[in-house]
C-alpha atoms as a PDB file:
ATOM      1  CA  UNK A   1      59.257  28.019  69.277  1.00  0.00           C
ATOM      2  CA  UNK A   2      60.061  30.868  66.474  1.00  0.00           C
ATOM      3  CA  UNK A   3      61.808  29.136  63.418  1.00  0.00           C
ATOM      4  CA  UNK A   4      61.038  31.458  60.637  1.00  0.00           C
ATOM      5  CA  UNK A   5      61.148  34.745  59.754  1.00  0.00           C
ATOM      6  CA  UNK A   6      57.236  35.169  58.932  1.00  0.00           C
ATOM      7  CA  UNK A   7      56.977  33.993  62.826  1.00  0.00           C
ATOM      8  CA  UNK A   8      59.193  36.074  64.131  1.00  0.00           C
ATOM      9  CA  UNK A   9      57.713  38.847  62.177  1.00  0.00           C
ATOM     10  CA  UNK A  10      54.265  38.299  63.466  1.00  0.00           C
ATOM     11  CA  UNK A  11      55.408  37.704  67.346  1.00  0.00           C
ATOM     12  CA  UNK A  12      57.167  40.885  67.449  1.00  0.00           C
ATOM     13  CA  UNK A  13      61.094  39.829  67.707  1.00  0.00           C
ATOM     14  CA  UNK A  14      63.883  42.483  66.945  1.00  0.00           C
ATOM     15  CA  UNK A  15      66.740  40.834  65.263  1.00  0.00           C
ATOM     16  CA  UNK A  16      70.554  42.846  65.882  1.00  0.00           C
ATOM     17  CA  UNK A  17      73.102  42.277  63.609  1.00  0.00           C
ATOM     18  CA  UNK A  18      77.046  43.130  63.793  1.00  0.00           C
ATOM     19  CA  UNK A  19      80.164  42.227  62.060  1.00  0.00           C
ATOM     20  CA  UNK A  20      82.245  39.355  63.494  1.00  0.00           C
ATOM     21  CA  UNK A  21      85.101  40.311  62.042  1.00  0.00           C
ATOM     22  CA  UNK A  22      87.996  39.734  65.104  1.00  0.00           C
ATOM     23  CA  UNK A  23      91.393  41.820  65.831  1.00  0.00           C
ATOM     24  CA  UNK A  24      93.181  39.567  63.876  1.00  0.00           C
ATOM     25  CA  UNK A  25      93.711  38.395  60.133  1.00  0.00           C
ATOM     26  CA  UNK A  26      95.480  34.828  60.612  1.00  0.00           C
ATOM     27  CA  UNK A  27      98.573  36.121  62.885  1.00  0.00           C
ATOM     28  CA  UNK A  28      98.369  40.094  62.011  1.00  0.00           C
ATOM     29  CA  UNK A  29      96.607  42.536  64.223  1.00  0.00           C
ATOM     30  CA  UNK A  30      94.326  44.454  61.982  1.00  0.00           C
ATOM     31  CA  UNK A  31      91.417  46.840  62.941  1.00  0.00           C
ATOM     32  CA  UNK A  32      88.410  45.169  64.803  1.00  0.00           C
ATOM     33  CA  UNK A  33      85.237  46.422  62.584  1.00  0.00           C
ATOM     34  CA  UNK A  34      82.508  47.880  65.068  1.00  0.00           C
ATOM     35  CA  UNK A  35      79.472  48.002  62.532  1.00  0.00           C
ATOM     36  CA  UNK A  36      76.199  46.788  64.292  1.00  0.00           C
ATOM     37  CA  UNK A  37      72.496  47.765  63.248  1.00  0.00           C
ATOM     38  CA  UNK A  38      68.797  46.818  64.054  1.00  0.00           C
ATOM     39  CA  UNK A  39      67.315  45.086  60.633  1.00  0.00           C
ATOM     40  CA  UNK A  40      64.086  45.778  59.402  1.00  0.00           C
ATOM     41  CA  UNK A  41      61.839  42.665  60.127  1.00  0.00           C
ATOM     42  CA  UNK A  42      60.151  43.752  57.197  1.00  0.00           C
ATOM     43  CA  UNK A  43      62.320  44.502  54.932  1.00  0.00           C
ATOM     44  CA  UNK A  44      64.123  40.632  55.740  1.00  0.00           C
ATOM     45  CA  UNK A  45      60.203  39.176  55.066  1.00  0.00           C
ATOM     46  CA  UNK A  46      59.757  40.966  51.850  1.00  0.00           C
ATOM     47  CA  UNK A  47      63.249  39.998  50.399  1.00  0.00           C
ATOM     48  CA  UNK A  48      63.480  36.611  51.822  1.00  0.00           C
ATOM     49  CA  UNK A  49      60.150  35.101  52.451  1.00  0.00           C
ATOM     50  CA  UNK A  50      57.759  34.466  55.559  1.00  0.00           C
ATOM     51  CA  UNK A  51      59.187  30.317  55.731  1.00  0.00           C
ATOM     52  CA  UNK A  52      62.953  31.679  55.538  1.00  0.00           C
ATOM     53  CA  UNK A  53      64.698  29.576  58.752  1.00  0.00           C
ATOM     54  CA  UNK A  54      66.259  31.917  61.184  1.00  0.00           C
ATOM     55  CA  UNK A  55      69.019  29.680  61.473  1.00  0.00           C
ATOM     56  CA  UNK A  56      70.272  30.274  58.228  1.00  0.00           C
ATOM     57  CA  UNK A  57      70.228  34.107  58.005  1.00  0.00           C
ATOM     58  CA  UNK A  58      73.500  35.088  59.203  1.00  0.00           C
ATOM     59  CA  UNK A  59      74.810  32.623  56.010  1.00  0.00           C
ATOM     60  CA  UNK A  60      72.911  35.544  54.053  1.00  0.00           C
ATOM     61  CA  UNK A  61      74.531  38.572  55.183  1.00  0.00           C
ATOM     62  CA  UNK A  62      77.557  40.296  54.693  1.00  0.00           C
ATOM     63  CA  UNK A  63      79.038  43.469  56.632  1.00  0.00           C
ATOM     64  CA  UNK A  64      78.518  46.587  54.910  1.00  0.00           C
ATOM     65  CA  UNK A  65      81.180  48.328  55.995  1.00  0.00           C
ATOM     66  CA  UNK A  66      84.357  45.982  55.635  1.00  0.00           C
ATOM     67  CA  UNK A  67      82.759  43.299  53.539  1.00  0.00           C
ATOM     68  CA  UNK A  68      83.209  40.276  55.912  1.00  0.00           C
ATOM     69  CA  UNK A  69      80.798  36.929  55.701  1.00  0.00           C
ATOM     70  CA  UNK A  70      81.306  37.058  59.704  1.00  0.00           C
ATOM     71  CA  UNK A  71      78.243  38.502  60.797  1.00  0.00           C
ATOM     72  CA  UNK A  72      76.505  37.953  64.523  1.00  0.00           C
ATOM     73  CA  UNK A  73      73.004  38.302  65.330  1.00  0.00           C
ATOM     74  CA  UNK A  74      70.841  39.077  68.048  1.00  0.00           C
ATOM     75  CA  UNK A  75      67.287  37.775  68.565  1.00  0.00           C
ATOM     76  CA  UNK A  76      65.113  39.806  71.160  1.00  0.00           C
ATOM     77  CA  UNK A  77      62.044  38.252  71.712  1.00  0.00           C
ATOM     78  CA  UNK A  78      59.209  40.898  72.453  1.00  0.00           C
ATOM     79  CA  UNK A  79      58.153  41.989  76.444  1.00  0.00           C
ATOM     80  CA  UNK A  80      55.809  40.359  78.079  1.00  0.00           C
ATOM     81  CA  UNK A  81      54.196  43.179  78.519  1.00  0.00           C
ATOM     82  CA  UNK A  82      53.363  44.281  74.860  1.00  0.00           C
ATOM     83  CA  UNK A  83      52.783  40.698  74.129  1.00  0.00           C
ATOM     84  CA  UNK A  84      49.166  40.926  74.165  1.00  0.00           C
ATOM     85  CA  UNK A  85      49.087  44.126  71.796  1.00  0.00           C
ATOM     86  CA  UNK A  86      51.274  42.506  69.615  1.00  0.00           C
ATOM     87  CA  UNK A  87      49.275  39.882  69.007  1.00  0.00           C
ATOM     88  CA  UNK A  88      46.156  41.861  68.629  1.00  0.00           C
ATOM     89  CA  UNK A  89      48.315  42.970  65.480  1.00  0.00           C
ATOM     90  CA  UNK A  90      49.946  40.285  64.548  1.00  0.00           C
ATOM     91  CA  UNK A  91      46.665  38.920  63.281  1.00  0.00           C
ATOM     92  CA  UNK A  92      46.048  41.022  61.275  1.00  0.00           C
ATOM     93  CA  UNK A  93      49.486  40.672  59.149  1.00  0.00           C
ATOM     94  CA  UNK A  94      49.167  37.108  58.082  1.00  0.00           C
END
């Protein structure tokens, strides 16, 4: 079971992120914000650390594009398939 990023990292997961920001601001109808992006597993492990919990990231981001705390995220566990090479690698970045 992946519970950090420095696991997910080595495994090979992709992690999506878009805004959550709805149609609607408390009763008005405002303009749904379509920002989504693949993040950099990398990037996330150098700024927030190899033991940061997964299940605390989206407390950590913010939407670049409207500014909103509501952000969703994706976790995409690597293919079977290119399990094994991954791996291989894997090793070699702990």
């Amino acid at each position: 079971m992946v519970e950090t990023l420095g696991e997910a990292y080595t495994d090979g997961w992709k992690i999506s992120a878009r805004c959550g920001w709805g149609r609607r601001d408390g009763l008005k109808s405002v303009r749904e914000c379509l920002w989504k992006y693949e993040l950099d597993m990398m990037t996330l492990v150098a700024t927030r650390g190899r033991d940061f919990p997964l299940a605390m990231l989206s407390t950590r981001l913010r939407c670049p594009r409207c500014g909103s705390r509501r952000v969703m995220l994706a976790f995409t566990p690597p293919d079977k398939r290119n399990a094994g090479a991954i791996a291989a690698r894997g090793s070699f970045l702990a």
